[in-house]
Protein backbone atom coordinates (compact mmCIF):
# COMPACT_ATOMS: atom_id res chain seq x y z
CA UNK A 1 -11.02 2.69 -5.78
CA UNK A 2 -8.28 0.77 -4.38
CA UNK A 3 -5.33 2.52 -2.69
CA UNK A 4 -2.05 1.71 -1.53
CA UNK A 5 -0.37 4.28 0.80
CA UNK A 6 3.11 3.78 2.16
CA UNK A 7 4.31 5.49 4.55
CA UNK A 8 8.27 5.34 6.05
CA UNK A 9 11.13 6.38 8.39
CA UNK A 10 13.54 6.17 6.01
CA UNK A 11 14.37 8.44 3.65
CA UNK A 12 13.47 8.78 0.37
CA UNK A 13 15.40 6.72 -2.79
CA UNK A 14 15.30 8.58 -6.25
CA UNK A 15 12.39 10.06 -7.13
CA UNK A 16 12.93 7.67 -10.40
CA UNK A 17 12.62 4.81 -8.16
CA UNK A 18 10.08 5.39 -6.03
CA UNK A 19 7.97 6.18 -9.26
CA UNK A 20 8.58 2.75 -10.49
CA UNK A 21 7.81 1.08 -6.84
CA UNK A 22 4.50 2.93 -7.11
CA UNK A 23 4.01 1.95 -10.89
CA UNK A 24 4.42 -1.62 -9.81
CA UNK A 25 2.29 -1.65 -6.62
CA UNK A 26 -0.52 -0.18 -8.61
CA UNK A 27 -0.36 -2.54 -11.29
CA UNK A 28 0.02 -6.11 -8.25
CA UNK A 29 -2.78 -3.65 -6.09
CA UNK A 30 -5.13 -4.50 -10.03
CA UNK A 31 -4.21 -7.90 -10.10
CA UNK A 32 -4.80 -9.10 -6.66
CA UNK A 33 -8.14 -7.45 -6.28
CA UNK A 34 -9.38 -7.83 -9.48
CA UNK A 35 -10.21 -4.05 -9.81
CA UNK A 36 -9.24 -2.19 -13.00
CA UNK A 37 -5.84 0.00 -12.69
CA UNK A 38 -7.57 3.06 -14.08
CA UNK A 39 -9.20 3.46 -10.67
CA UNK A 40 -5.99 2.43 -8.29
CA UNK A 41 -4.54 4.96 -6.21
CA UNK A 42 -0.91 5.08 -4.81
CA UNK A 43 0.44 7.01 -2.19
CA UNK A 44 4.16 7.16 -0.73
CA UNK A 45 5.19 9.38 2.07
CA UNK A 46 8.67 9.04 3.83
CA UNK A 47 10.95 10.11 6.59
CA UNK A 48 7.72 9.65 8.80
CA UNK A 49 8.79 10.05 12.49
CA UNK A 50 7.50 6.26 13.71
CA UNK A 51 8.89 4.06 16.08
CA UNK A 52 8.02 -0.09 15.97
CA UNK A 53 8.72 -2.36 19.00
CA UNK A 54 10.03 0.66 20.87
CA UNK A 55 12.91 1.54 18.62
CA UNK A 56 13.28 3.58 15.26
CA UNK A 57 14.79 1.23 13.30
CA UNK A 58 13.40 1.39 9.49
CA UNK A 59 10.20 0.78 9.45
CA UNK A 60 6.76 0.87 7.14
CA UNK A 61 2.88 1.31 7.42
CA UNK A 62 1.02 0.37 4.57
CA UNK A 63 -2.53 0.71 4.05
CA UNK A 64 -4.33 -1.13 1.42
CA UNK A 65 -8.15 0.01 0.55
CA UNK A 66 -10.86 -1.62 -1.43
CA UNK A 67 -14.41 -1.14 -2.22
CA UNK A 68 -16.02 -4.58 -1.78
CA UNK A 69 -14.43 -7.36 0.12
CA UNK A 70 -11.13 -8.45 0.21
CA UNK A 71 -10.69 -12.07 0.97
CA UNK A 72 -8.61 -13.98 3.44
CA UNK A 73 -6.61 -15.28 0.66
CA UNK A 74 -6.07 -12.35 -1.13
CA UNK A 75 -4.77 -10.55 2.17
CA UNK A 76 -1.97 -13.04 2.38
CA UNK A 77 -0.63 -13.12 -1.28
CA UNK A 78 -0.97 -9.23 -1.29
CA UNK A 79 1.15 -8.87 2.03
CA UNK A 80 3.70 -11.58 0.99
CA UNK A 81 4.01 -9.43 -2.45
CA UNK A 82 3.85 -6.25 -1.33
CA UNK A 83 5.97 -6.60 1.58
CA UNK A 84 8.58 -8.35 -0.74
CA UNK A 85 8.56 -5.23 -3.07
CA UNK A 86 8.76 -2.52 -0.42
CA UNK A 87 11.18 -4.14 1.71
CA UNK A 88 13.53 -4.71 -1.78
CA UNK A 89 13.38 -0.49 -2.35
CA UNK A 90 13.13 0.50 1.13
CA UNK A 91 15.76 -1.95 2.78
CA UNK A 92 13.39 -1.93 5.69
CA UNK A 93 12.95 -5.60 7.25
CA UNK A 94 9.81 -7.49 6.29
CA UNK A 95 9.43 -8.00 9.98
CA UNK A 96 9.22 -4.45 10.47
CA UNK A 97 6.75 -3.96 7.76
CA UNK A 98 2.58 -3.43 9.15
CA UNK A 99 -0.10 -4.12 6.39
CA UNK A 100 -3.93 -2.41 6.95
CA UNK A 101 -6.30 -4.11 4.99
CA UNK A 102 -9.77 -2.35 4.96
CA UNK A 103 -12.82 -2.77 2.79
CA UNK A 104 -14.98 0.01 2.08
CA UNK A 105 -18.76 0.06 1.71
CA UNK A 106 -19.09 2.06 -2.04
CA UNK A 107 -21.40 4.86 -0.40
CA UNK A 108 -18.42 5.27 1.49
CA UNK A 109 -15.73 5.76 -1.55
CA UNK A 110 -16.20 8.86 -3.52
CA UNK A 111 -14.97 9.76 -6.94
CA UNK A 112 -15.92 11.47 -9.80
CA UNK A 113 -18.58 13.94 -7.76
CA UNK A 114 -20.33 10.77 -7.20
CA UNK A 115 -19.29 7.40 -4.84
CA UNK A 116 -19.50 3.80 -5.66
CA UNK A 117 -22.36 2.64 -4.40
């Protein structure tokens, strides 16, 4: 039920690296939220056409998605993390990094032929 998605203007690294970025954010997505990593989802998408404070410099959207609530204190540690790990791979500035934090009702999160609430 949770998901990480990144998406990028750059391009791509190896696909051997961007495996292991997505092997770690699903395993820090588990431990922040408290969620088991059997249900964590991770997405990565690059060479995105974006632009961020009017240029298209390197840049990254991330979107982070729960079922339940995600607390002001987990938001924080999860974008200092997070945004420490992708901007490591990526080389894209932490500055230039956006975070989307959004809970999801579990009628509203479907899996399995069935949802989670």
């Amino acid at each position: 039920m949770p998901l990480i998605k990144v998406q990028t203007s750059v391009s791509a690294p190896e696909k051997t690296e961007i495996e292991s970025m997505l092997k770690s954010l699903s395993a820090k997505l588990a431990q922040h939220t408290g969620k088991p990593e059997s249900y964590v989802m991770t997405a990565f998408e690059s060479e995105v056409a974006m632009t961020f404070a009017g240029n298209t410099e390197p840049v990254c959207y991330v979107e982070i998605k729960s079922v339940g609530t995600m607390k002001p204190e987990q938001t924080k540690a999860m974008s200092a993390d997070f945004c420490e790990t992708i901007s490591q791979l990526l080389s894209v500035p932490k500055n230039r990094i956006y975070i989307e934090f959004a809970d999801a009702k579990g009628s509203m999160w479907g899996w399995n032929s069935t949802t989670f609430g």
